[in-house]
N, C-alpha and C. Protein backbone atom coordinates (compact mmCIF):
# COMPACT_ATOMS: atom_id res chain seq x y z
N UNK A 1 -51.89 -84.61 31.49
CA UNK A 1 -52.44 -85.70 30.70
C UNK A 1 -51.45 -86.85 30.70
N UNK A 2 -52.46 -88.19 30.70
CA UNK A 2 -51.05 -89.42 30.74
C UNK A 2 -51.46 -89.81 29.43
N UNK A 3 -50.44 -91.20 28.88
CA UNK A 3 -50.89 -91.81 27.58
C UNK A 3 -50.37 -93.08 28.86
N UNK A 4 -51.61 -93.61 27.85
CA UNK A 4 -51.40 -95.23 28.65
C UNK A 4 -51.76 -96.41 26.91
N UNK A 5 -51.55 -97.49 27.05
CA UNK A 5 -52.06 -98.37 26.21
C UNK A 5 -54.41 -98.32 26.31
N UNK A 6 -54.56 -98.34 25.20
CA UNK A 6 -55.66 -98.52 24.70
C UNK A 6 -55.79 -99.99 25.22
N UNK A 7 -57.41 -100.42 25.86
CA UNK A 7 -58.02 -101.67 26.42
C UNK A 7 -58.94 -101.87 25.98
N UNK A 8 -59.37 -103.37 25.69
CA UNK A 8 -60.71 -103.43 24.91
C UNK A 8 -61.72 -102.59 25.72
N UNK A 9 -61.78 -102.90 26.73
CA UNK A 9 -63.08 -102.10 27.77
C UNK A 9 -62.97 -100.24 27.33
N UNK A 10 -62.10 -100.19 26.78
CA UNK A 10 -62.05 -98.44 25.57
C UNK A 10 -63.15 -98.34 24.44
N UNK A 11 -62.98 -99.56 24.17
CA UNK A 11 -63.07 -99.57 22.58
C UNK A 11 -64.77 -98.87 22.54
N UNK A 12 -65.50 -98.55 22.86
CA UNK A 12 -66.60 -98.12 22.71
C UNK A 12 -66.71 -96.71 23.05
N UNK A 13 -65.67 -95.87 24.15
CA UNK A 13 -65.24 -94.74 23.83
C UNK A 13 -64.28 -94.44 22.56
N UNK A 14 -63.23 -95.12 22.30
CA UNK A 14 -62.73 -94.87 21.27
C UNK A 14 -63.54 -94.57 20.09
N UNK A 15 -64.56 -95.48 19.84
CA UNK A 15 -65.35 -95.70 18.50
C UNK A 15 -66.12 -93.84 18.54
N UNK A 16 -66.38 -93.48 20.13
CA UNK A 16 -67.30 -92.29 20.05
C UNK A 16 -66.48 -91.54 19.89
N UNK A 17 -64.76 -91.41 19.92
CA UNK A 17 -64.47 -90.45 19.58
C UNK A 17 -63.74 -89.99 18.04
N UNK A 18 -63.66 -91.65 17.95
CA UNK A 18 -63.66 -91.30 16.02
C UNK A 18 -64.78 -90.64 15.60
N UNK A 19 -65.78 -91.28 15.75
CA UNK A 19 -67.26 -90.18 15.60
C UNK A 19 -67.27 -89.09 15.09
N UNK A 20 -67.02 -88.55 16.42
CA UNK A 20 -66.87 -87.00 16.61
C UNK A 20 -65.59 -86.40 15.65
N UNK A 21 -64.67 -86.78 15.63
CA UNK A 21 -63.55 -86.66 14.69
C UNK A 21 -64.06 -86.37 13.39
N UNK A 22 -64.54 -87.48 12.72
CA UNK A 22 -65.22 -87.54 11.32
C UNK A 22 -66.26 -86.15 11.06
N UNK A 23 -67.26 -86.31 11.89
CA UNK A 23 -67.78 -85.04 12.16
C UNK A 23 -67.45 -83.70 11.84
N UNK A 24 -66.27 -83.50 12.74
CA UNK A 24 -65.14 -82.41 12.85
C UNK A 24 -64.57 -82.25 11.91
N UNK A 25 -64.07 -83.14 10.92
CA UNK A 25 -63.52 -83.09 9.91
C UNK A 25 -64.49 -82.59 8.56
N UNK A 26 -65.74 -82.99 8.80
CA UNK A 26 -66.66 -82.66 7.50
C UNK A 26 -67.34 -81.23 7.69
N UNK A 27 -67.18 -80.89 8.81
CA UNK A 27 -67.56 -79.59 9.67
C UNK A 27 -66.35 -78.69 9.34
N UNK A 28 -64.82 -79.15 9.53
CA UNK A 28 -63.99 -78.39 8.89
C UNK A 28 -63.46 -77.89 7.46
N UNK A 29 -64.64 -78.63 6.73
CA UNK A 29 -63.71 -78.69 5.18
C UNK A 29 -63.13 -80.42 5.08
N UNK A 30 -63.00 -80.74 5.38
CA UNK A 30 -62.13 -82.44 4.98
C UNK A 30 -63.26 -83.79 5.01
N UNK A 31 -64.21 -83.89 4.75
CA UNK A 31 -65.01 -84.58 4.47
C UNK A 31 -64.68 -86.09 3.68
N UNK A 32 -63.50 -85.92 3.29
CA UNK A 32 -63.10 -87.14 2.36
C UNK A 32 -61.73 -87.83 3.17
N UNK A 33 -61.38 -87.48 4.33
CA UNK A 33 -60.25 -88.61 4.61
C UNK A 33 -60.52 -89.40 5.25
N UNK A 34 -61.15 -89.32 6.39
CA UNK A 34 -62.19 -90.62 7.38
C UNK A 34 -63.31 -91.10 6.80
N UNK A 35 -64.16 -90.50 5.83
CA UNK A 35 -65.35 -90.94 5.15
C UNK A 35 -66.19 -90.82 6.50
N UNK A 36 -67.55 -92.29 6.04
CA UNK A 36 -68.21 -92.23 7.13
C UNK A 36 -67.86 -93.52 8.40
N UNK A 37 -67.29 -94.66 7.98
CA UNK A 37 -66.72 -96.07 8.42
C UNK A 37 -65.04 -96.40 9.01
N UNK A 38 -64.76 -94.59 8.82
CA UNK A 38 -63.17 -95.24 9.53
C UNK A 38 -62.82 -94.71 10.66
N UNK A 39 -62.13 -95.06 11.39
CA UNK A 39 -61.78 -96.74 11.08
C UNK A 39 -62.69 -97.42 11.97
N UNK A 40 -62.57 -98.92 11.20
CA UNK A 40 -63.21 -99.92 11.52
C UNK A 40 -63.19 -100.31 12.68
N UNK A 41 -64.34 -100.94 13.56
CA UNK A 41 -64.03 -101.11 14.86
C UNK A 41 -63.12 -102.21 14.89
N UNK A 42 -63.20 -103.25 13.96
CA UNK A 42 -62.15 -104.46 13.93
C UNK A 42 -61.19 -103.96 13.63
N UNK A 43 -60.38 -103.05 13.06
CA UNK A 43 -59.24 -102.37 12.91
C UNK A 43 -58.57 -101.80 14.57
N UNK A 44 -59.48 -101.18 15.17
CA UNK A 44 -58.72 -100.61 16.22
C UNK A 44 -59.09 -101.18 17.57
N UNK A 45 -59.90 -102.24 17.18
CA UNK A 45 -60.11 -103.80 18.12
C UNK A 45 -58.13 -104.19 17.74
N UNK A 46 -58.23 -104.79 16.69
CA UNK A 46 -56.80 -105.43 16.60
C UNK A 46 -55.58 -104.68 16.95
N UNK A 47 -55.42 -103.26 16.41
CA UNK A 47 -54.30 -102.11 17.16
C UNK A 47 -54.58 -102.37 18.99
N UNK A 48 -55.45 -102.48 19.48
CA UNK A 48 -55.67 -102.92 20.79
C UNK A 48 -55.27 -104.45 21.54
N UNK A 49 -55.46 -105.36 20.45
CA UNK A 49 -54.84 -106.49 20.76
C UNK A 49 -53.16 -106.32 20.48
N UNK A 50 -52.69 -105.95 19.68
CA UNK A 50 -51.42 -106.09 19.54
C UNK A 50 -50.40 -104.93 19.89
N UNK A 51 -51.59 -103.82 20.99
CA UNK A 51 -50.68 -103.42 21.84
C UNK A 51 -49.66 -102.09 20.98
N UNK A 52 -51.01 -101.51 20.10
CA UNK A 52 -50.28 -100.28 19.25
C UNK A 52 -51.31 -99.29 19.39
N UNK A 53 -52.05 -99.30 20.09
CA UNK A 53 -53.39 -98.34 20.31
C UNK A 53 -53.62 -97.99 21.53
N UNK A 54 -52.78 -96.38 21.97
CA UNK A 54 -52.65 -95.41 22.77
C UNK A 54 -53.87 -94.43 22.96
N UNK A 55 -54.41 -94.00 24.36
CA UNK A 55 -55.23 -93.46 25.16
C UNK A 55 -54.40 -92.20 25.11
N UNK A 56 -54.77 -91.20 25.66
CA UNK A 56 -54.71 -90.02 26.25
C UNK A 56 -55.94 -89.87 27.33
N UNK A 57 -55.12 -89.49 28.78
CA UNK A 57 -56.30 -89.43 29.36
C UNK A 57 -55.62 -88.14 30.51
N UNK A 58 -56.86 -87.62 30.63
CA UNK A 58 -56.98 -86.17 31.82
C UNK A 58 -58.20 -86.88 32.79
N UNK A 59 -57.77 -86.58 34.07
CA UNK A 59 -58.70 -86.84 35.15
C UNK A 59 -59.60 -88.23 35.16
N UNK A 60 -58.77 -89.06 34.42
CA UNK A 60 -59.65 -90.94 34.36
C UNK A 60 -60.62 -90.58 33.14
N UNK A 61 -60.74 -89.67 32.53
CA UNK A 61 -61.18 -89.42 31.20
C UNK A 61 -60.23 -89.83 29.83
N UNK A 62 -60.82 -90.67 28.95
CA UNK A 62 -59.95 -90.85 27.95
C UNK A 62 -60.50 -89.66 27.12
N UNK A 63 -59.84 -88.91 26.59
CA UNK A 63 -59.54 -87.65 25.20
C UNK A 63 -58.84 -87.58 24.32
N UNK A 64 -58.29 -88.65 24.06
CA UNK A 64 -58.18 -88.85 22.68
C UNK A 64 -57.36 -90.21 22.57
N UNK A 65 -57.45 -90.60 21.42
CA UNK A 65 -56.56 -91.94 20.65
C UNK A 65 -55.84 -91.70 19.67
N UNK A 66 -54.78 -92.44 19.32
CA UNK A 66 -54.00 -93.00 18.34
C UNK A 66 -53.18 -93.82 18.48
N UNK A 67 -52.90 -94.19 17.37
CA UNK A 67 -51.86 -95.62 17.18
C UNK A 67 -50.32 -95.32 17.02
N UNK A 68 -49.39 -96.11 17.70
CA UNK A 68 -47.87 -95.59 17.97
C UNK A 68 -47.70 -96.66 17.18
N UNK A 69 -46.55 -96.84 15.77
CA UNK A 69 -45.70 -98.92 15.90
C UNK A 69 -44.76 -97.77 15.25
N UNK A 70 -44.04 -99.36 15.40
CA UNK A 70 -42.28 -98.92 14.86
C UNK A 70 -42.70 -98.99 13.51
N UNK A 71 -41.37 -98.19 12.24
CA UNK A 71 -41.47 -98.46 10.95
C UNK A 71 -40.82 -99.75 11.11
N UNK A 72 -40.47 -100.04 9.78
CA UNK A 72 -40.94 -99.11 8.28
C UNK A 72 -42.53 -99.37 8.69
N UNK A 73 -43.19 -98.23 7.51
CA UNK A 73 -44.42 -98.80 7.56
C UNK A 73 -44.25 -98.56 5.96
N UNK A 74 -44.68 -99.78 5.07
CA UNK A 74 -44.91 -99.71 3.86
C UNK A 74 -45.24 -98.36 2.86
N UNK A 75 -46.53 -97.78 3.41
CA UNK A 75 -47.18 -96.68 3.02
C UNK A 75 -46.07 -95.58 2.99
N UNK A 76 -44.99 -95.35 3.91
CA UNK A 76 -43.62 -94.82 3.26
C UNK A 76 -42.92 -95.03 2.55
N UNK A 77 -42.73 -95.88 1.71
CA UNK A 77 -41.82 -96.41 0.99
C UNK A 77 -41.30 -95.48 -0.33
N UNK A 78 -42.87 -95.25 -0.69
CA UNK A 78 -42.72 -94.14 -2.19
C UNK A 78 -43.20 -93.16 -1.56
N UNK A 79 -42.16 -92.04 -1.64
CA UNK A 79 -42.64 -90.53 -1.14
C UNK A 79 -42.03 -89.97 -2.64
N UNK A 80 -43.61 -89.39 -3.27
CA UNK A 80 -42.86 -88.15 -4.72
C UNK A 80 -43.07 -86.52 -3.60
N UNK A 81 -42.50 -85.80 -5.23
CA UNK A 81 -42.79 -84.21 -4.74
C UNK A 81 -41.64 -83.63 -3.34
N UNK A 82 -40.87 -84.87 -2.79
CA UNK A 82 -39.97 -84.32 -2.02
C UNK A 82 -39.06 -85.84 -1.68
N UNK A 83 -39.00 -85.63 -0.07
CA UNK A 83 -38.00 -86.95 0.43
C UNK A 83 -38.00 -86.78 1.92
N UNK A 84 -37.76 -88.07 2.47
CA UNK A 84 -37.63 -88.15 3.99
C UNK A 84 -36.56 -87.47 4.21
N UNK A 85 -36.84 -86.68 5.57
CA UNK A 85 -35.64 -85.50 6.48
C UNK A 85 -34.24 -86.91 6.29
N UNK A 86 -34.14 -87.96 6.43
CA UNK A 86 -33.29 -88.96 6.90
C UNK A 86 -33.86 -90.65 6.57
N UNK A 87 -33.21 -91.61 6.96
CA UNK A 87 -33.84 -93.08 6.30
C UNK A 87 -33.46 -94.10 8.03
N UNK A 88 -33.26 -93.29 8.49
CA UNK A 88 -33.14 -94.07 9.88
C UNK A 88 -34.12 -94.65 10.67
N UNK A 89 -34.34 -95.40 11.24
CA UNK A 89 -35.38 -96.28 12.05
C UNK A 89 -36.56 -95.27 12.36
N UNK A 90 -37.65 -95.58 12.07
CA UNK A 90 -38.71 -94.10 12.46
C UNK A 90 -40.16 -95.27 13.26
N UNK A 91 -40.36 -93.85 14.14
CA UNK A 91 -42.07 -94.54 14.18
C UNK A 91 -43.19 -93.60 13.95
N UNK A 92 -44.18 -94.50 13.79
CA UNK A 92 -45.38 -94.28 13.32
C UNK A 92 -46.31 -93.32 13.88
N UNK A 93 -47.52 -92.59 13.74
CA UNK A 93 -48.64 -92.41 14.29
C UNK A 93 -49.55 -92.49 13.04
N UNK A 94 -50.60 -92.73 13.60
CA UNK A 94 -51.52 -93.24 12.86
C UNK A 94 -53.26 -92.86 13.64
N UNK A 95 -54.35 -92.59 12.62
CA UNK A 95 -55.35 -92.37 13.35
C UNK A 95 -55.62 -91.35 15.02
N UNK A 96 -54.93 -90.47 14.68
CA UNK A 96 -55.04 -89.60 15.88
C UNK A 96 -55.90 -88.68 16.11
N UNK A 97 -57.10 -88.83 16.98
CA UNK A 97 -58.37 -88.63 17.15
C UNK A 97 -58.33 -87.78 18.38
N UNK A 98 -58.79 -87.06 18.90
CA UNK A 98 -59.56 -85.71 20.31
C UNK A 98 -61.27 -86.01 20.38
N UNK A 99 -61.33 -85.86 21.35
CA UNK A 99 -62.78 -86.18 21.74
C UNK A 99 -63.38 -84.27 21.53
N UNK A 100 -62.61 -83.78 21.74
CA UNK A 100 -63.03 -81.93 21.35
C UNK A 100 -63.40 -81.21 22.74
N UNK A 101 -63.02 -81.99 23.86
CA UNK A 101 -63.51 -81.15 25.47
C UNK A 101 -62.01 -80.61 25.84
N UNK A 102 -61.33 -80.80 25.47
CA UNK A 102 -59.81 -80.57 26.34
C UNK A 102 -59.03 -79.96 25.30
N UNK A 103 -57.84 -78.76 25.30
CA UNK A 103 -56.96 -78.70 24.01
C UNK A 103 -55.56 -79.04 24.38
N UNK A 104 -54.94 -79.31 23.92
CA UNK A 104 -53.30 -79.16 23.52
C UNK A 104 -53.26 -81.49 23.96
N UNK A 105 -54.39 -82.05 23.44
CA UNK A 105 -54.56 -83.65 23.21
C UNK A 105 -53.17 -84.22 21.99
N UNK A 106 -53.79 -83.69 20.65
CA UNK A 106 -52.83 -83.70 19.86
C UNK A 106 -51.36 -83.55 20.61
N UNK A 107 -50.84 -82.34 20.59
CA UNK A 107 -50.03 -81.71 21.08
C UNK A 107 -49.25 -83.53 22.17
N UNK A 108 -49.73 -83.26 23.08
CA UNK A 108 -49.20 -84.34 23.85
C UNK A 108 -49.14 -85.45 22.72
N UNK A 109 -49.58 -86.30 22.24
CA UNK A 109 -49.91 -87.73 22.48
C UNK A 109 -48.76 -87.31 21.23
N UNK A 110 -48.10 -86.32 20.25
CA UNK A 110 -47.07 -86.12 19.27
C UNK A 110 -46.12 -85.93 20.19
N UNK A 111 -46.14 -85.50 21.23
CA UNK A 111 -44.86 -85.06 21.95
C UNK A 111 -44.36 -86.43 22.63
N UNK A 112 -44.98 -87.22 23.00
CA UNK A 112 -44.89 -88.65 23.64
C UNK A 112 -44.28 -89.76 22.80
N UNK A 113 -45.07 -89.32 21.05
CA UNK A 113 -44.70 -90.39 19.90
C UNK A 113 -42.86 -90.11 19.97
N UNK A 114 -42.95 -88.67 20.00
CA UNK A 114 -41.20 -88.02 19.42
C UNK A 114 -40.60 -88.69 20.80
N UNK A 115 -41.05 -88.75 21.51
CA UNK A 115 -40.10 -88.95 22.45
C UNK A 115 -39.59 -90.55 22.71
N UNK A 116 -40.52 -90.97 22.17
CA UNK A 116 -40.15 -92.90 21.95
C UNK A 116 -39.20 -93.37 21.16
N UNK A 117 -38.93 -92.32 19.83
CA UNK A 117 -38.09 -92.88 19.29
C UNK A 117 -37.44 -91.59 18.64
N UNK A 118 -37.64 -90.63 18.67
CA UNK A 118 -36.81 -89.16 18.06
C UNK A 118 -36.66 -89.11 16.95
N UNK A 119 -37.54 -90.00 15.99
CA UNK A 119 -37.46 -89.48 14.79
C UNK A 119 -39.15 -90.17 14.26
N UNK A 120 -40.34 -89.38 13.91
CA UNK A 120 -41.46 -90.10 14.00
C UNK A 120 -42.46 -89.24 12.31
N UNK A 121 -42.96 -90.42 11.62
CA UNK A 121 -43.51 -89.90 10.58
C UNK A 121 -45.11 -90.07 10.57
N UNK A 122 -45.78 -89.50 10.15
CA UNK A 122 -47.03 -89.30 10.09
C UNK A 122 -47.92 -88.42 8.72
N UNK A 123 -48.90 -88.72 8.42
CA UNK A 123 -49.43 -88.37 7.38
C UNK A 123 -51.07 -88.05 7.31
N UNK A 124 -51.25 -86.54 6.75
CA UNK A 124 -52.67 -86.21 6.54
C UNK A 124 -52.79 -86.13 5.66
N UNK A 125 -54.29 -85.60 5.05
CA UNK A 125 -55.21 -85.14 3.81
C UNK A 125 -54.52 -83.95 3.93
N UNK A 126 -54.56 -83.81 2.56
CA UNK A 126 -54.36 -82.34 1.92
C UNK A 126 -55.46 -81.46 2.42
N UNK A 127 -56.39 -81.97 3.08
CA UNK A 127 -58.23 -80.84 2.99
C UNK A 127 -58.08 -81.14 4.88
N UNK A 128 -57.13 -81.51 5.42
CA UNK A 128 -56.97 -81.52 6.83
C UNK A 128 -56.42 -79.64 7.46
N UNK A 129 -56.76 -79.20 7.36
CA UNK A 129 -56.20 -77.85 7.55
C UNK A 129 -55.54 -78.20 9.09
N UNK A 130 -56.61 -78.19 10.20
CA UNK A 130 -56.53 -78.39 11.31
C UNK A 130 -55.36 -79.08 11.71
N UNK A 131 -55.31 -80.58 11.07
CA UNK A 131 -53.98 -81.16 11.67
C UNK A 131 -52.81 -80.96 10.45
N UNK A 132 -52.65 -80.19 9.73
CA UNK A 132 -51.30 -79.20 8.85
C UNK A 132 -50.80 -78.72 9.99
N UNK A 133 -51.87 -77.68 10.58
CA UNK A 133 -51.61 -76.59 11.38
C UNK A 133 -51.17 -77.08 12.81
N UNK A 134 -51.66 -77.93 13.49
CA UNK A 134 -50.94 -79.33 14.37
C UNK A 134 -49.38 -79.57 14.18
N UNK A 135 -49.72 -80.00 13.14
CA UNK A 135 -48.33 -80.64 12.56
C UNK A 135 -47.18 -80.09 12.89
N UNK A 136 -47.26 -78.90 11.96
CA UNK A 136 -46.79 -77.55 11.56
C UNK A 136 -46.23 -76.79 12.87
N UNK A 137 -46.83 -76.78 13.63
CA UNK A 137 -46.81 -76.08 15.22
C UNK A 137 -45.66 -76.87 16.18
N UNK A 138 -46.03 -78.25 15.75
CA UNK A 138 -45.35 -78.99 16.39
C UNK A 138 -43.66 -79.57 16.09
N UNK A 139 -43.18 -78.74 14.96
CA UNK A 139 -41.85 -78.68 14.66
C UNK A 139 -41.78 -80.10 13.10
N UNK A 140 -42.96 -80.59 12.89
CA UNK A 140 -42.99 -81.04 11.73
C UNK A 140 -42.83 -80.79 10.81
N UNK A 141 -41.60 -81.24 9.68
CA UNK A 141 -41.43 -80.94 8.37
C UNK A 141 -42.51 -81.69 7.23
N UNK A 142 -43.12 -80.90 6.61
CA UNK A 142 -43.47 -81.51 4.94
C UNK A 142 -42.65 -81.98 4.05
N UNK A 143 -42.67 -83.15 3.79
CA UNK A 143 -41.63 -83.84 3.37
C UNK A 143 -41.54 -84.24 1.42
N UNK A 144 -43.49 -84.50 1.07
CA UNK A 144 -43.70 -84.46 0.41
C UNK A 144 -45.14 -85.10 -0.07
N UNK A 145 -45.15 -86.43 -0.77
CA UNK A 145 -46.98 -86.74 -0.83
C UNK A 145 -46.57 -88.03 -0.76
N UNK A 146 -47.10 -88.92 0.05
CA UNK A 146 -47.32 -90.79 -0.12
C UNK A 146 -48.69 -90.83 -0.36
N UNK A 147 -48.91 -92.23 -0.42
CA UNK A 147 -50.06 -92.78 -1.09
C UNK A 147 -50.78 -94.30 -0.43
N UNK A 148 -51.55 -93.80 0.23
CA UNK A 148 -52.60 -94.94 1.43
C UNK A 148 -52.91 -96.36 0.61
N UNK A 149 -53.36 -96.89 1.52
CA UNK A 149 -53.61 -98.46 0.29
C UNK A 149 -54.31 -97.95 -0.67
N UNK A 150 -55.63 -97.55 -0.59
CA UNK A 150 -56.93 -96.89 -1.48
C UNK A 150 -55.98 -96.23 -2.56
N UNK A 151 -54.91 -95.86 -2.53
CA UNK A 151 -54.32 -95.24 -3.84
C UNK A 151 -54.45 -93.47 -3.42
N UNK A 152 -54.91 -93.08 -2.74
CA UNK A 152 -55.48 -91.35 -1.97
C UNK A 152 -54.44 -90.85 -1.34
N UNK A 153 -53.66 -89.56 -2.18
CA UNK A 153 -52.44 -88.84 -1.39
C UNK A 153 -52.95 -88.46 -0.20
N UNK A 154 -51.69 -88.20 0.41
CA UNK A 154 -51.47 -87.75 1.94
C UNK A 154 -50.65 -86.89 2.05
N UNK A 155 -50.01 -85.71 2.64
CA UNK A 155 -48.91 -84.49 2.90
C UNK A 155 -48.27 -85.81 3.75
N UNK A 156 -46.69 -86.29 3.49
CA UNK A 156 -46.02 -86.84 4.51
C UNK A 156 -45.49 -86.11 5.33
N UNK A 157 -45.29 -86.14 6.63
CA UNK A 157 -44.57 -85.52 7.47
C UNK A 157 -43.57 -86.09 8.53
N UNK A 158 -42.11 -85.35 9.02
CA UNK A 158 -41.71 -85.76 9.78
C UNK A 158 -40.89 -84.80 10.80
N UNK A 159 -40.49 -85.67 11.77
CA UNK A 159 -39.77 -84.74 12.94
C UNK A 159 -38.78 -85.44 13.58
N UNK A 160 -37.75 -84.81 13.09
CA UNK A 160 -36.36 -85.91 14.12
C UNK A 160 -35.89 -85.00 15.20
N UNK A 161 -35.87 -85.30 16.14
CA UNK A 161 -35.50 -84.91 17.67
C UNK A 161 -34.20 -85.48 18.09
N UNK A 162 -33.11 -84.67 17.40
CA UNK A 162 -31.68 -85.67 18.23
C UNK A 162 -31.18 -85.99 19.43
N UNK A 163 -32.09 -84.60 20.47
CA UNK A 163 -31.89 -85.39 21.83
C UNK A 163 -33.02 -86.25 22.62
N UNK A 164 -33.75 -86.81 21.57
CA UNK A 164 -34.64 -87.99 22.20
C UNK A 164 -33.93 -88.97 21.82
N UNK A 165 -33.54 -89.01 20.29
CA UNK A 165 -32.54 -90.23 20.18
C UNK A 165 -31.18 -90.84 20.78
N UNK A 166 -31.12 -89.67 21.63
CA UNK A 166 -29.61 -89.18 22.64
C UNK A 166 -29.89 -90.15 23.73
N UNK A 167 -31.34 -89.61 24.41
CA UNK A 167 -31.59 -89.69 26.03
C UNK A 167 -31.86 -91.42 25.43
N UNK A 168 -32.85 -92.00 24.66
CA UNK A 168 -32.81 -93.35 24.27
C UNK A 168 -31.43 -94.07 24.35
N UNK A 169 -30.72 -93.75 23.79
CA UNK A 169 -29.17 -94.85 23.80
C UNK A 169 -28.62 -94.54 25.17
N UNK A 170 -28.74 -93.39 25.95
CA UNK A 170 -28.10 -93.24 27.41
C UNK A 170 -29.14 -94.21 28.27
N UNK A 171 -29.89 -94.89 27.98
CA UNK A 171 -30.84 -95.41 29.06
C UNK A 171 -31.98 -94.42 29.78
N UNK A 172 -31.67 -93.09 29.04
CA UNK A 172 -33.13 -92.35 30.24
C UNK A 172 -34.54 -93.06 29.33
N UNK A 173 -35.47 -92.11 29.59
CA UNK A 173 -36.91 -92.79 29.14
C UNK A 173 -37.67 -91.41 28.93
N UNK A 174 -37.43 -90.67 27.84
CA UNK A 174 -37.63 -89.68 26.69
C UNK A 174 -38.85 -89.83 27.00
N UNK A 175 -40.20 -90.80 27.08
CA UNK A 175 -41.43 -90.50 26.95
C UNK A 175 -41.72 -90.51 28.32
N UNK A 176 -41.12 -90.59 29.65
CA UNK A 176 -41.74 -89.73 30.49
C UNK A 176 -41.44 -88.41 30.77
N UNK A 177 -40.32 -88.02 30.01
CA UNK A 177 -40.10 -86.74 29.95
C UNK A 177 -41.01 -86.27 29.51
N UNK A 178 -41.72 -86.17 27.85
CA UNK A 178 -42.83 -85.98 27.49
C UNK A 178 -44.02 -86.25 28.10
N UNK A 179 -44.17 -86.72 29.15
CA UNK A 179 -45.55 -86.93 29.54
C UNK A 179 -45.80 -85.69 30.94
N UNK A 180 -44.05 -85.56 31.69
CA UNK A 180 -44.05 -84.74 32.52
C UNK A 180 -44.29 -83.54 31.91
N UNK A 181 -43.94 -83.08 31.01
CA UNK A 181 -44.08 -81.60 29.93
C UNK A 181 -45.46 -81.51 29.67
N UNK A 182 -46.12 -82.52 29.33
CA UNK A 182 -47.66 -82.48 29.17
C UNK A 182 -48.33 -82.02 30.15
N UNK A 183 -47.89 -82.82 31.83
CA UNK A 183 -48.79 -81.96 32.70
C UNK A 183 -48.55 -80.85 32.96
N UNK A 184 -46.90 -80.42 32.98
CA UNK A 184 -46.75 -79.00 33.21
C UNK A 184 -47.45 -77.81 32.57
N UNK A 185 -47.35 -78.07 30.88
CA UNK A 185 -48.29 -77.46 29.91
C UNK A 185 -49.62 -77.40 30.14
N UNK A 186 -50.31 -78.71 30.27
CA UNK A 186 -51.57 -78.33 30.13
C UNK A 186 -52.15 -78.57 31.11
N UNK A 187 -51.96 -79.03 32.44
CA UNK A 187 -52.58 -79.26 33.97
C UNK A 187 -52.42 -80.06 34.01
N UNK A 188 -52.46 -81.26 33.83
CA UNK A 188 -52.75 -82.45 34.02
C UNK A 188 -51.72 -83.80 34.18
């Protein structure tokens, strides 16, 4: 699997695979974190213009999306019930979606985020079982609960990788390492 930047000429697969996501989610128990409207197509129209809205793709097939930016991101700021692993430069994921034909999507497009910057935070619903268990798998700590604009907790999570932050200051390039591990893992 590669990750490439998200293109408007996506955006109408993307939209089908939030879809299906939402779906998946009300099908799993979690019915209340995507609702029925998120996200907005003008929302991940603009993550596409400004070049923060990542593809996953197997065989010229896109399978899944999400959004990579650097912190801070506000919505961290107040973490109760615990505390960040560390306060050092972090990045984001955001909205990370599978179309549901291919597995170990997640898996990559987290292994690609860690590898950009080696220390990366992210946040679900408490009623997300599926991506806990994602998370969780993927060497993510529970950190504690933040709170979305809407005012609606989230489990914060994070993962610091000291030799991505290593291979970054030596000049290698950590996320094609991760992308080579992806095809080895999963074919592609």
């Amino acid at each position: 699997m590669d990750i490439r930047k998200a293109e408007e000429k996506d955006l109408g697969i993307l939209m089908e695979i939030y879809a299906h996501a939402r779906a998946f989610m009300r099908k799993t128990g979690n019915p209340g974190q995507w609702k029925d409207s998120y996200p907005a197509e003008a929302l991940i129209r603009e993550e596409i213009r400004r070049g923060v809205c990542y593809v996953c793709v197997q065989e010229n097939e896109i399978e899944g999306v999400f959004s990579y930016l650097p912190g801070p991101d506000s919505t961290y700021q107040r973490i109760d019930g615990g505390k960040w692993l560390n306060e050092e430069p972090y990045g984001v994921v955001h909205r990370l979606a599978g179309r549901g034909r291919v597995r170990g999507v997640a898996d990559c497009c987290l292994e690609w985020a860690v590898a950009r910057c080696g220390n990366l935070r992210i946040d679900t619903h408490r009623d997300n079982r599926v991506m806990q268990h994602i998370l969780e798998k993927n060497g993510f700590v529970s950190c504690g609960t933040i709170y979305v604009a809407d005012g609606s907790p989230r489990i914060a999570y994070q993962k610091v990788q000291g030799k991505g932050a290593t291979a970054v200051a030596e000049g290698c390039d950590p996320a094609e390492r991760a992308v080579s591990k992806c095809r080895e893992e999963y074919g592609k």
